[in-house]
N, C-alpha and C. Protein backbone atom coordinates (compact mmCIF):
# COMPACT_ATOMS: atom_id res chain seq x y z
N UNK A 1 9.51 -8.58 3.41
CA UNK A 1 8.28 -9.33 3.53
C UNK A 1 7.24 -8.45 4.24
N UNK A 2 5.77 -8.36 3.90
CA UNK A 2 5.11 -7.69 4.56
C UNK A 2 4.31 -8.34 5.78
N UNK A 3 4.17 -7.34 6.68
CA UNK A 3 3.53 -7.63 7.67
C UNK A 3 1.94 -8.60 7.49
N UNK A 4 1.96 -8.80 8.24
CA UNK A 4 0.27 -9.42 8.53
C UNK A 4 -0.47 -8.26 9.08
N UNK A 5 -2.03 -8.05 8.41
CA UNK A 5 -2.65 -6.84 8.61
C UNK A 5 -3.12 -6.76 10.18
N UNK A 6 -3.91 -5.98 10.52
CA UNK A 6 -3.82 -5.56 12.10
C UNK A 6 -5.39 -6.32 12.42
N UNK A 7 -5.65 -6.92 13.68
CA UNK A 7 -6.50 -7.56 13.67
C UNK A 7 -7.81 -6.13 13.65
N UNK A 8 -8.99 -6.59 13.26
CA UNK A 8 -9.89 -5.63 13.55
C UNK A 8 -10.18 -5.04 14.88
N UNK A 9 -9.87 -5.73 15.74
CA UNK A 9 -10.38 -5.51 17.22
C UNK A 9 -9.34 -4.33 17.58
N UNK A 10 -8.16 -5.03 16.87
CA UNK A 10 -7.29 -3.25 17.31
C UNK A 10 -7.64 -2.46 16.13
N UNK A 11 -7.82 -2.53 15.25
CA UNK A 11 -8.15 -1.21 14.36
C UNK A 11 -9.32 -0.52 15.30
N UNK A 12 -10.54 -1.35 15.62
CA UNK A 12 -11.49 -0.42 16.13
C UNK A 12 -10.91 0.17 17.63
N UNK A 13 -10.04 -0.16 18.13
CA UNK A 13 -9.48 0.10 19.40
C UNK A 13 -8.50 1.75 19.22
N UNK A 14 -7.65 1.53 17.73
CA UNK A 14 -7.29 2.49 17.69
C UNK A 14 -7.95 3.93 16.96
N UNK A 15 -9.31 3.36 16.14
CA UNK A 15 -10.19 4.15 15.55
C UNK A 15 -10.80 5.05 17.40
N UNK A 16 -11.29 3.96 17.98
CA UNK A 16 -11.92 4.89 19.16
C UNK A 16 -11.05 5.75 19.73
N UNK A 17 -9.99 5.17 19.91
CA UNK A 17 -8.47 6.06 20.54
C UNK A 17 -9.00 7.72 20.10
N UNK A 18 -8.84 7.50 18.83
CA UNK A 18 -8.52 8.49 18.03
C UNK A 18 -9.73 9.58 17.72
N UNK A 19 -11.20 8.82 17.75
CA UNK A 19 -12.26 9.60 17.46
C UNK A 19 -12.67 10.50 18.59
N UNK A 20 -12.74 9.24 19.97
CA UNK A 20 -13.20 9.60 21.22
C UNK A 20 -12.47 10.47 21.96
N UNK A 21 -11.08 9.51 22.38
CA UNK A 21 -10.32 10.43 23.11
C UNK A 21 -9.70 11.50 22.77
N UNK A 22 -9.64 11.39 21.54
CA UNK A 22 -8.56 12.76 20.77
C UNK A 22 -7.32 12.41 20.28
N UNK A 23 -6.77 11.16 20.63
CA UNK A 23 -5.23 11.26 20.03
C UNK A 23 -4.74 11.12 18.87
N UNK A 24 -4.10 12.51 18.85
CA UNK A 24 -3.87 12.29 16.90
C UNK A 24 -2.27 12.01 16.54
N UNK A 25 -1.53 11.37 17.65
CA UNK A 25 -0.30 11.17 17.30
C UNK A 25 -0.33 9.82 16.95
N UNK A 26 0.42 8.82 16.16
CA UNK A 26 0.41 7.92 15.55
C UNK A 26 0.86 6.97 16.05
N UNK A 27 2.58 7.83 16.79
CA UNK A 27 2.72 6.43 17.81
C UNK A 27 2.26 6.70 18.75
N UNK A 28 1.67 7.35 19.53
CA UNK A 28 0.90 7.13 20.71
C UNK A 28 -0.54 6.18 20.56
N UNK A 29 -1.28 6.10 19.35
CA UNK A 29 -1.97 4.96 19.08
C UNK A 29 -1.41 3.96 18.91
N UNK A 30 -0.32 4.04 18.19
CA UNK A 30 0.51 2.54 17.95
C UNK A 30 0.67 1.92 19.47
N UNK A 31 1.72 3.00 20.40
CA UNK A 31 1.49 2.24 21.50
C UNK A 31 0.89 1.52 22.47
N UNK A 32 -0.63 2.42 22.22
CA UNK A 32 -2.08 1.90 22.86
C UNK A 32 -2.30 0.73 22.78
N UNK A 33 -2.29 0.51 21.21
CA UNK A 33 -2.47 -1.21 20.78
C UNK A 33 -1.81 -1.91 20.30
N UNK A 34 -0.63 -1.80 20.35
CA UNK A 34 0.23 -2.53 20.39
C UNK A 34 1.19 -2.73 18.67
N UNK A 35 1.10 -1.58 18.22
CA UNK A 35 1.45 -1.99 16.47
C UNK A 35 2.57 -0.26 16.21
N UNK A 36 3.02 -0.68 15.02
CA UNK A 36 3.64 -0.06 14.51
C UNK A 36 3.09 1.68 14.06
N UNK A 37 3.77 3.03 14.31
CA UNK A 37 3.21 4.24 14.23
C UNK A 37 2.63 3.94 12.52
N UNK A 38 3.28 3.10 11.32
CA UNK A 38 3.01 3.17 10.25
C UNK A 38 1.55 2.61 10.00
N UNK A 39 1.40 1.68 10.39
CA UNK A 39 0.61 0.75 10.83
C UNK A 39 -0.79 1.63 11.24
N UNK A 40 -0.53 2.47 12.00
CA UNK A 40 -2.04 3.37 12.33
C UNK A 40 -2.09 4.08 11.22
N UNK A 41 -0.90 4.92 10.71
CA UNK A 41 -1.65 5.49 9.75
C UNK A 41 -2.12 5.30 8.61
N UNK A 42 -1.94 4.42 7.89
CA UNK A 42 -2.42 3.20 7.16
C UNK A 42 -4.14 2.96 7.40
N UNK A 43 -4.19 2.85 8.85
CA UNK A 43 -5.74 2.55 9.12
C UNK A 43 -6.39 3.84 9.48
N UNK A 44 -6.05 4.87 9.67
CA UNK A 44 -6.71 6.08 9.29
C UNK A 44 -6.83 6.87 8.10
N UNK A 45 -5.44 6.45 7.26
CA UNK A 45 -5.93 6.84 5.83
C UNK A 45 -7.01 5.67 4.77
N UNK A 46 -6.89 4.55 5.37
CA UNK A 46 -8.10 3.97 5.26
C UNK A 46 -9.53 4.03 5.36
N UNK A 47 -9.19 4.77 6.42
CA UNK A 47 -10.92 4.49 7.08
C UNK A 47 -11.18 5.77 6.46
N UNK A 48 -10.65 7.41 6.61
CA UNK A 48 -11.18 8.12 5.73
C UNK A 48 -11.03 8.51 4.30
N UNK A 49 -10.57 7.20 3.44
CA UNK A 49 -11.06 6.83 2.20
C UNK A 49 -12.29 6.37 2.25
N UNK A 50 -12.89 5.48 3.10
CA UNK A 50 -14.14 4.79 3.56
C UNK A 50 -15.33 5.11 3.43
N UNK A 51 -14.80 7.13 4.21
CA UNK A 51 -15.35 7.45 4.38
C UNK A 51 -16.06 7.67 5.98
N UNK A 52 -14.95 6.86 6.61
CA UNK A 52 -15.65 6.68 8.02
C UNK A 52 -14.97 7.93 9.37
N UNK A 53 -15.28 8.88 9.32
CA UNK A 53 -14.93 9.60 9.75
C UNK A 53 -15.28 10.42 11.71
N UNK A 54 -16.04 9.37 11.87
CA UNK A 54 -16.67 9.73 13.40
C UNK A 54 -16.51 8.32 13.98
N UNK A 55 -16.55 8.10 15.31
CA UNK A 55 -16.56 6.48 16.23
C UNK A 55 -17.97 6.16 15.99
N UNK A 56 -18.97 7.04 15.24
CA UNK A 56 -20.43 6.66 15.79
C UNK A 56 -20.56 5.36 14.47
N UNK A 57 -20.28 6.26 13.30
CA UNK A 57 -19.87 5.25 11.78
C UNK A 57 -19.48 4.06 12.18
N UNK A 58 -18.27 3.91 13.24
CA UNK A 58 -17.59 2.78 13.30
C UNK A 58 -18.07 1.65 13.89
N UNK A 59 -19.21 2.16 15.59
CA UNK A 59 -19.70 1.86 16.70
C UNK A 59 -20.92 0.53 15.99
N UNK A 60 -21.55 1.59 15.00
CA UNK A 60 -22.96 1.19 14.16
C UNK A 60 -21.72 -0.51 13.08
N UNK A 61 -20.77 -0.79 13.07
CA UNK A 61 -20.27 -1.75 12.29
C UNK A 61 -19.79 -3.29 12.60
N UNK A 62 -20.54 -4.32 12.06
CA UNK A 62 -19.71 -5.20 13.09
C UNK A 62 -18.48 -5.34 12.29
N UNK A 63 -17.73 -6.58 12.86
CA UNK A 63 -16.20 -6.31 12.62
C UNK A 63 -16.09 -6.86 11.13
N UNK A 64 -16.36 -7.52 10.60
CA UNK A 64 -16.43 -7.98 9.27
C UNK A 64 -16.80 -7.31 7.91
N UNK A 65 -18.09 -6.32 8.75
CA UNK A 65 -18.04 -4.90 7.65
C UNK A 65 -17.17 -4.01 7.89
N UNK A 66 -16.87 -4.12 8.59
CA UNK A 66 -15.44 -2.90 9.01
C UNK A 66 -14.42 -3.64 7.95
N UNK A 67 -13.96 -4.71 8.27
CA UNK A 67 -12.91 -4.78 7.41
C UNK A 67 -12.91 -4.93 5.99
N UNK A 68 -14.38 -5.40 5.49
CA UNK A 68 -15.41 -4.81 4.01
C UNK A 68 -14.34 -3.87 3.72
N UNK A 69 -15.02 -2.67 4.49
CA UNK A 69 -15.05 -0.83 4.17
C UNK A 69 -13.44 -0.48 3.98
N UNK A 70 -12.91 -1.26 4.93
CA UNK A 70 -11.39 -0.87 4.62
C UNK A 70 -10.67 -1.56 3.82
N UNK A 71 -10.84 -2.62 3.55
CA UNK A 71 -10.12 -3.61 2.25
C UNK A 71 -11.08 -3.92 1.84
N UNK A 72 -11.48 -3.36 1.07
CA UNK A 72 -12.29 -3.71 -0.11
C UNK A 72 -11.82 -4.55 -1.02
N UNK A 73 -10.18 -4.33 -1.47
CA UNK A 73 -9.61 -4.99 -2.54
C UNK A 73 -9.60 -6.74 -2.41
N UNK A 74 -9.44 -6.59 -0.87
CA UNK A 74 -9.16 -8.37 -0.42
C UNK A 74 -10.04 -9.49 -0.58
N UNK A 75 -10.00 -10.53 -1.01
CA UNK A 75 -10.65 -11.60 -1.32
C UNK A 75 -11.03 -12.38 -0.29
N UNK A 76 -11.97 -12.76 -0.57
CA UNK A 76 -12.12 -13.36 0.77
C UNK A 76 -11.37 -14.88 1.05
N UNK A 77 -10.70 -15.11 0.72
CA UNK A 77 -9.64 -16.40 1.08
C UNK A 77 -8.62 -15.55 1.16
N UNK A 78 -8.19 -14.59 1.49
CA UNK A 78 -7.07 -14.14 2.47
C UNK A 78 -5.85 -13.90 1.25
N UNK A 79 -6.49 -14.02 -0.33
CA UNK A 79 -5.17 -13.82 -1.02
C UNK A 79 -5.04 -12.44 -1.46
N UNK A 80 -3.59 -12.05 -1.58
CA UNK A 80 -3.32 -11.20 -2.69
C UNK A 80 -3.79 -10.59 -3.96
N UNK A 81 -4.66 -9.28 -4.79
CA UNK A 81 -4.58 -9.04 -5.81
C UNK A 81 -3.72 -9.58 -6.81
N UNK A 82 -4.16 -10.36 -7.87
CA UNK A 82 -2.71 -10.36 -8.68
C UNK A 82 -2.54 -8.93 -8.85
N UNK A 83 -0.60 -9.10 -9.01
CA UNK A 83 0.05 -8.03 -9.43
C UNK A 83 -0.10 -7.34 -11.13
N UNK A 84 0.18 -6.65 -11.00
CA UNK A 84 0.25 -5.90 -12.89
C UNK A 84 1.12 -6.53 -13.46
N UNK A 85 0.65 -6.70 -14.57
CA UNK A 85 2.13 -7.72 -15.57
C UNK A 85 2.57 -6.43 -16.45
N UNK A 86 3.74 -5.76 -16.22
CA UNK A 86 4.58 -5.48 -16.99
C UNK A 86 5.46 -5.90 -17.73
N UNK A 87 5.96 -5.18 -18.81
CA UNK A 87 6.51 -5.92 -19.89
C UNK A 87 8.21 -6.00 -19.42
N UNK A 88 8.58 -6.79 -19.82
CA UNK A 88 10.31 -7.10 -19.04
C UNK A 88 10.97 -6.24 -20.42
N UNK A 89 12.26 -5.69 -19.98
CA UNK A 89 12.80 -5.06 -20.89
C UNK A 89 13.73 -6.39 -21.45
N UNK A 90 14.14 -5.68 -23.26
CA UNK A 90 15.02 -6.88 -23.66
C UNK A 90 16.37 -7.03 -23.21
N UNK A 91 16.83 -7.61 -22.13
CA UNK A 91 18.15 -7.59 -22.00
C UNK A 91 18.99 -8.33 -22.19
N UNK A 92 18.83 -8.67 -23.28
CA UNK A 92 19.83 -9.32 -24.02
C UNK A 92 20.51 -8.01 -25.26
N UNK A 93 19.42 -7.12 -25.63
CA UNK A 93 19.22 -6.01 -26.25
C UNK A 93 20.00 -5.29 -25.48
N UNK A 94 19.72 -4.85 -24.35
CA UNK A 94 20.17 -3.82 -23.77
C UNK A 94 21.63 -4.15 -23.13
N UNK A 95 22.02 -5.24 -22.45
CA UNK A 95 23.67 -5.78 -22.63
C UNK A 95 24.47 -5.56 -24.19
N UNK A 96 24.11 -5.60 -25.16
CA UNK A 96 24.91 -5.38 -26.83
C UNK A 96 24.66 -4.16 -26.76
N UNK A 97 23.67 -2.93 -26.82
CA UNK A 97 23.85 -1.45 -26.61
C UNK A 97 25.08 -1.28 -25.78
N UNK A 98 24.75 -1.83 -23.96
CA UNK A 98 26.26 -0.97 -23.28
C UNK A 98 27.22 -1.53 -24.15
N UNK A 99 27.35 -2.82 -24.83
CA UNK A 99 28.89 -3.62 -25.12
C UNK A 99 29.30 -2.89 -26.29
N UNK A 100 28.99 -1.61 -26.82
CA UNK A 100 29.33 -0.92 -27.98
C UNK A 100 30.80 -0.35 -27.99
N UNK A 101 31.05 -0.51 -28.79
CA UNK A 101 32.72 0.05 -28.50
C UNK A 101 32.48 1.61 -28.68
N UNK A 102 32.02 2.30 -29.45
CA UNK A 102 31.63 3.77 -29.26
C UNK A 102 31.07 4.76 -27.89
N UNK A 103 30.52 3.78 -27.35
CA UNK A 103 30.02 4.00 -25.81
C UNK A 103 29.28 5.56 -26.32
N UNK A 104 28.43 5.08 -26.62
CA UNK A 104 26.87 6.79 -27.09
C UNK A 104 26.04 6.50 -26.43
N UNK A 105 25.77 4.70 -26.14
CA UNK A 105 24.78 4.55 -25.50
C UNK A 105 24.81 4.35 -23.82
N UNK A 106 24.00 5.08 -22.99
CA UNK A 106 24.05 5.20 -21.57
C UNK A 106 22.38 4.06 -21.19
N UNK A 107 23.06 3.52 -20.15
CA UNK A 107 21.70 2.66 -19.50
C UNK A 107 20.68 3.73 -19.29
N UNK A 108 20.84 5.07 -18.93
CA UNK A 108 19.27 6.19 -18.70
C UNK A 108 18.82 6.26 -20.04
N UNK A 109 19.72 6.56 -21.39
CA UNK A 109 19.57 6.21 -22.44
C UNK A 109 18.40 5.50 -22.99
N UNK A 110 18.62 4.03 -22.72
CA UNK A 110 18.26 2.39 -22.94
C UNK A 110 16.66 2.87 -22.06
N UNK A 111 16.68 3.23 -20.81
CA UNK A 111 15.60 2.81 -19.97
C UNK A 111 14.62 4.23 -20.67
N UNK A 112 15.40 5.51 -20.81
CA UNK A 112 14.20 6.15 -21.83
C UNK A 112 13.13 6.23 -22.82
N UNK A 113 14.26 5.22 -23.69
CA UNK A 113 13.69 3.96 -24.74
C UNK A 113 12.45 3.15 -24.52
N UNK A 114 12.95 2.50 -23.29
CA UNK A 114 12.07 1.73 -22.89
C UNK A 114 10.71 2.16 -22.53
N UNK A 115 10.88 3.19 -21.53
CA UNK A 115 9.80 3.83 -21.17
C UNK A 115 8.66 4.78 -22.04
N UNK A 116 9.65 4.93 -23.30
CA UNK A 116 8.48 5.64 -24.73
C UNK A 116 7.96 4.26 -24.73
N UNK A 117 8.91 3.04 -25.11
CA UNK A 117 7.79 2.39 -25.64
C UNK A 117 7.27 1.58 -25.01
N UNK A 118 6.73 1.47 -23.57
CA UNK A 118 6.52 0.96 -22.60
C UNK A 118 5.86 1.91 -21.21
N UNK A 119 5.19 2.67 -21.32
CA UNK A 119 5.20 3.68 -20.41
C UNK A 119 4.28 3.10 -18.57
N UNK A 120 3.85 1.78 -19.16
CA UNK A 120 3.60 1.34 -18.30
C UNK A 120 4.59 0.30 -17.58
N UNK A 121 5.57 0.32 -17.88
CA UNK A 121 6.68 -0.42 -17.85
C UNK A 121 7.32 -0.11 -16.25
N UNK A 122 8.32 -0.50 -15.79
CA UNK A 122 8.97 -0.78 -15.01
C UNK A 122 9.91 0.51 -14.60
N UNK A 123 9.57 1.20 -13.27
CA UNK A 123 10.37 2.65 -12.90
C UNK A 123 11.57 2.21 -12.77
């Protein structure tokens, strides 16, 4: 299950950490404010996707455009992107391939298959 995102007040807490004071270790920001080392870096590879690369960028933001700039993707009722609909493989198909009494066919086989004709399909 995934976490719940980091409130803004610590993102900008660990953005200043990091611009002002200098700290570029991850869990040592994590520890500052209280979150996971993954967790910061997440919000620094965020923010300089953003584009936001100095505390002055950040200073000039209130908290609501901040979290704009960094989730852009998010809706504003707090939901999820729908996911990509990929195509389900046939397995009903692919159970009668392994059940072959010749055994030629291998499941990497089957999922090769799949993936020519499906390339957006399922890793």
């Amino acid at each position: 299950m995934a976490q719940a995102r980091l409130s803004v007040r610590k993102i900008k807490d660990l953005l200043r950490l990091h611009w002002v004071r200098g700290v570029s270790s991850c869990r040592q920001l994590g520890l500052s404010v209280g979150c996971g080392k993954t967790a910061v870096a997440d919000c620094l590879r965020r923010a300089a996707a953003a584009g936001l690369t100095s505390w002055e960028a950040i200073a000039a933001l209130d908290e609501e455009e901040l979290e704009k700039r960094l989730y852009p993707s998010a809706r504003s009722g707090g939901a999820p992107p729908k996911s990509v609909q990929r195509p389900q493989p046939d397995w009903s198909k692919v159970r009668e391939e392994l059940a072959r009494r010749d055994h030629q066919v291998t499941l990497a086989l089957l999922w090769q298959e799949y993936k020519s004709e499906h390339p957006e399909g399922y890793q």
